[in-house]
Protein backbone atom coordinates (compact mmCIF):
# COMPACT_ATOMS: atom_id res chain seq x y z
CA UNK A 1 0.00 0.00 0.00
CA UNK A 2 1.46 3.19 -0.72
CA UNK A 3 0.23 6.64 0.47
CA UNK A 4 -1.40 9.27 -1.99
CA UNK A 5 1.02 12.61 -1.63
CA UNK A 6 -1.10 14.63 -4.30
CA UNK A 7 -0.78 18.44 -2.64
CA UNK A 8 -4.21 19.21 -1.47
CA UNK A 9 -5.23 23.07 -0.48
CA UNK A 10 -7.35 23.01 3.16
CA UNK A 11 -10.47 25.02 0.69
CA UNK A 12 -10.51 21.89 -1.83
CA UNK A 13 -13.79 20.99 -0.50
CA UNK A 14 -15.07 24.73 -0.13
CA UNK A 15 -14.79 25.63 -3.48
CA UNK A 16 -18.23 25.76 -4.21
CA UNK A 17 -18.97 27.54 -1.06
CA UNK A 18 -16.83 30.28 -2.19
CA UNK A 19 -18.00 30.31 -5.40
CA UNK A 20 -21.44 31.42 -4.11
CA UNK A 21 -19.46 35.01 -2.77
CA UNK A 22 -18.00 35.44 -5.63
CA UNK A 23 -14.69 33.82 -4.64
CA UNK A 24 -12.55 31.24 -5.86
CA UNK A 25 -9.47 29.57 -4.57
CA UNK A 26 -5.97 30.12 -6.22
CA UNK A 27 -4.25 26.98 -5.39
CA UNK A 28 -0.86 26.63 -4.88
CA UNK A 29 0.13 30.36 -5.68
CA UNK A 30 3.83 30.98 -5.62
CA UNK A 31 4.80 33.41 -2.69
CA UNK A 32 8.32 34.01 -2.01
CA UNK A 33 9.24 36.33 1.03
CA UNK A 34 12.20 38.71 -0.14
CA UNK A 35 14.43 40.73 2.61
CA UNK A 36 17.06 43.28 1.36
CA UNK A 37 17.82 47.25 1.52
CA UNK A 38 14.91 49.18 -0.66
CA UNK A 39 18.61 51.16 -1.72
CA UNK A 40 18.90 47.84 -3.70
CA UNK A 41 15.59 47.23 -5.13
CA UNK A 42 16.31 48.12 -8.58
CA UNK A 43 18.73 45.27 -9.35
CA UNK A 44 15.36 42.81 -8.82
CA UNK A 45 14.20 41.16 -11.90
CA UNK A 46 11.09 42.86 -12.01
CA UNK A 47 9.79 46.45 -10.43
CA UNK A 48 9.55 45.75 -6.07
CA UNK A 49 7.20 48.95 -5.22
CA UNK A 50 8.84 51.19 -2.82
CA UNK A 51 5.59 53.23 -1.57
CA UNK A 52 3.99 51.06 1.49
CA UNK A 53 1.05 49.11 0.97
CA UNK A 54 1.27 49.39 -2.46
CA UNK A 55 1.91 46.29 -5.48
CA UNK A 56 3.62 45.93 -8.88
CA UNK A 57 2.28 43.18 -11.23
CA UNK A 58 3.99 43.20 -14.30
CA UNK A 59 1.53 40.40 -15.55
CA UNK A 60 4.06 37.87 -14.71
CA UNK A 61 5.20 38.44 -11.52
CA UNK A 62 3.65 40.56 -8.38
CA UNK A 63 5.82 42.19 -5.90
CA UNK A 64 3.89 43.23 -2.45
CA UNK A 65 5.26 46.49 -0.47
CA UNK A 66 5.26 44.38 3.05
CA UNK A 67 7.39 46.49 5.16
CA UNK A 68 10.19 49.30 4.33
CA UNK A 69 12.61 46.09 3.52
CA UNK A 70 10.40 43.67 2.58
CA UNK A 71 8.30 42.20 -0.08
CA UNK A 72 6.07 39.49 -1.14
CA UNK A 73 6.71 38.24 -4.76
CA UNK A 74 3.86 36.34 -6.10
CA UNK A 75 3.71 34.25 -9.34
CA UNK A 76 2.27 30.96 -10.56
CA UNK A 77 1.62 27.80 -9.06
CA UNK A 78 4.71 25.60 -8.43
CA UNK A 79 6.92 28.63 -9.74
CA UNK A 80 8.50 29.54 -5.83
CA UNK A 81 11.66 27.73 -6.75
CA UNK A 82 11.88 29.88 -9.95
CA UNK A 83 11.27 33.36 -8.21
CA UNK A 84 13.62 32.10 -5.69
CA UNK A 85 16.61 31.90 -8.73
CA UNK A 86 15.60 34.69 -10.06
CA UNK A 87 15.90 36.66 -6.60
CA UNK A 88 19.10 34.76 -5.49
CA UNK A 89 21.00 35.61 -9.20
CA UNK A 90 19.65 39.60 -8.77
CA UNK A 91 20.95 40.19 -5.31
CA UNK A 92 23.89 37.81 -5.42
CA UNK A 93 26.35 39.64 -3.84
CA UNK A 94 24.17 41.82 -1.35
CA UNK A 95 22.83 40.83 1.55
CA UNK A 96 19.38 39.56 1.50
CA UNK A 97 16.66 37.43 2.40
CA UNK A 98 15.04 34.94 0.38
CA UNK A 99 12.70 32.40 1.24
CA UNK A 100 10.05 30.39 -0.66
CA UNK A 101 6.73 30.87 1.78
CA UNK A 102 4.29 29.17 -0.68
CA UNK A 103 3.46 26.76 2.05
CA UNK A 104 2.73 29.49 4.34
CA UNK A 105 -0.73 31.11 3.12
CA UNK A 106 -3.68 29.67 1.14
CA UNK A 107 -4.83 32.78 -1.59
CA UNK A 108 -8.53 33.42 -1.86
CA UNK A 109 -9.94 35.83 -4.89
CA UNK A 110 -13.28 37.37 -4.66
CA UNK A 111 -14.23 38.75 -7.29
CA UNK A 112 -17.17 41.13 -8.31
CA UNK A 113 -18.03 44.89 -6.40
CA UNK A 114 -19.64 43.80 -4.12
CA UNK A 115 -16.84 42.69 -2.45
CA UNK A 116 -16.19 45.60 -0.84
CA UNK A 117 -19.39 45.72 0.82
CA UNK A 118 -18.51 42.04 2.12
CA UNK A 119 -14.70 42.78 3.37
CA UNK A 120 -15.91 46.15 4.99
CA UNK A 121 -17.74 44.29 7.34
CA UNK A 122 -14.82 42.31 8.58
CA UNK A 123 -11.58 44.53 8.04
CA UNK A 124 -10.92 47.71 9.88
CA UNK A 125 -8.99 49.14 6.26
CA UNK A 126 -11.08 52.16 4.96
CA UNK A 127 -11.96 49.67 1.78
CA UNK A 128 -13.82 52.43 0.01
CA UNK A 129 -13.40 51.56 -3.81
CA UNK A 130 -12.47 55.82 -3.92
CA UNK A 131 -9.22 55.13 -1.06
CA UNK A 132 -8.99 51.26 -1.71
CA UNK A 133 -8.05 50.80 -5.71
CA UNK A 134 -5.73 48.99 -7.61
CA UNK A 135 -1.98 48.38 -7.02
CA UNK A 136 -3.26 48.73 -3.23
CA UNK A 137 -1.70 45.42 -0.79
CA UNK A 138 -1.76 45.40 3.31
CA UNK A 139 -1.42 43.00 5.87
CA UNK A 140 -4.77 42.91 8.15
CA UNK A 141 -7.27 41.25 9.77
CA UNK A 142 -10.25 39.77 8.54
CA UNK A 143 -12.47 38.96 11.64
CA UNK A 144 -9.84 37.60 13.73
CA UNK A 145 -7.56 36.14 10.95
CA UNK A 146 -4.45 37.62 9.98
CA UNK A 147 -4.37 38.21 6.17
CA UNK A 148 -2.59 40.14 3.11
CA UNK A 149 -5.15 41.76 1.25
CA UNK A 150 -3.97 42.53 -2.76
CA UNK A 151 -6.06 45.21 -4.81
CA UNK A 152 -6.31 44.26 -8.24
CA UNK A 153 -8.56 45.91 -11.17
CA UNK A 154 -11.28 43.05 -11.01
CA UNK A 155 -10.13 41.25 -7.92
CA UNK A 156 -8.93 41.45 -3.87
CA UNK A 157 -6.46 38.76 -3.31
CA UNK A 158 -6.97 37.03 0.34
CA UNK A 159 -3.44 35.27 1.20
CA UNK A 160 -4.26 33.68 4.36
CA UNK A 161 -2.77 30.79 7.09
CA UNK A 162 -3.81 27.54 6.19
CA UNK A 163 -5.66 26.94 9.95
CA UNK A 164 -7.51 30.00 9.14
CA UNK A 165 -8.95 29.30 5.64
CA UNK A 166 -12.22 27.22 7.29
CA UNK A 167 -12.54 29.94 9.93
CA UNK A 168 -12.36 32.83 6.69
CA UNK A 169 -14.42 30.57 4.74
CA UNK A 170 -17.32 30.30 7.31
CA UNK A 171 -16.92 34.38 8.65
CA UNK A 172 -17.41 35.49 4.43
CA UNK A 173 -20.21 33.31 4.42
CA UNK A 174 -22.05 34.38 7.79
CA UNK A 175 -21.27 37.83 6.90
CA UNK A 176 -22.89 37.45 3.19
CA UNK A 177 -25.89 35.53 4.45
CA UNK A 178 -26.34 38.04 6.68
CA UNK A 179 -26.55 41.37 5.36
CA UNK A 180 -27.93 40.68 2.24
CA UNK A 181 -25.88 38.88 -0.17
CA UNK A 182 -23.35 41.51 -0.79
CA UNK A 183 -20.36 40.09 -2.34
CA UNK A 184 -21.34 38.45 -4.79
């Protein structure tokens, strides 16, 4: 007998739940925690924003402001040891940080505008499409989960610890349910 080691994301059984909010689970995302001076961020293979709380996506990779000397770089599924090259060959002789986190948060997308309405009611961020807009990232809470929330034109990315996605999953639907549907 030999044991089944297919990967298998803790929402592989919600998806349908989200669905109904308008999300969707992006399994297996790519997220690659990079440390090193901002003074350096231009030798990085793609643009790392410098304002805070704000992202890059160049369509191929996206690079989250997390903190004045750090950023989360997210790409495909199953592309972490890729971004990690990448990262490792740019900075090679500076010091730096680089660490393949993929393991380390589940990513949610909702998608649709009333999403705003739905986070609002969970996230103390002023999420007000006019403040909130695209190339927009923080780390927050939603309810009592720790998240990264990622602005997009169409979609907010939810990056998320795995032992919170079924407590997230169950707080967007009790909050939908119960003012009305919004989010979806």
């Amino acid at each position: 007998m030999t044991a089944d080691v297919r990967a298998r994301s803790p929402l592989a059984d919600r998806v349908a739940e989200l669905a109904t909010i308008g999300g969707e689970l992006v399994p297996f995302l790519a997220q690659v925690d990079l440390r090193v001076d901002p003074a350096y961020a231009g030798l990085a293979p793609y643009p790392l924003p410098l304002e805070p709380d704000t992202a890059v996506d160049d369509g191929r990779r996206a690079a989250l402001w997390l903190g004045p000397d750090e950023w989360l770089i997210l790409g495909p599924p199953g592309g972490g040891a890729e971004i990690v090259g990448e990262l490792e060959g740019a900075f090679a002789s500076i010091d730096r940080s680089v660490v393949d986190v993929s393991a380390n948060r589940v990513a949610i997308e909702l998608n649709g505008p009333g999403r705003f309405d739905l986070l609002a009611h969970l996230c103390p961020l002023d999420l007000d499409p006019r403040v909130w807009t695209a190339r927009r990232c923080a780390q927050t809470l939603l309810g009592r989960a720790q998240v990264i929330l990622q602005e997009r034109t169409d979609a907010t990315g939810i990056l998320v610890r795995p032992s919170f996605t079924d407590y997230l999953v169950d707080l967007l639907l009790a909050v939908h349910g119960a003012v009305g549907g919004v989010g979806a």
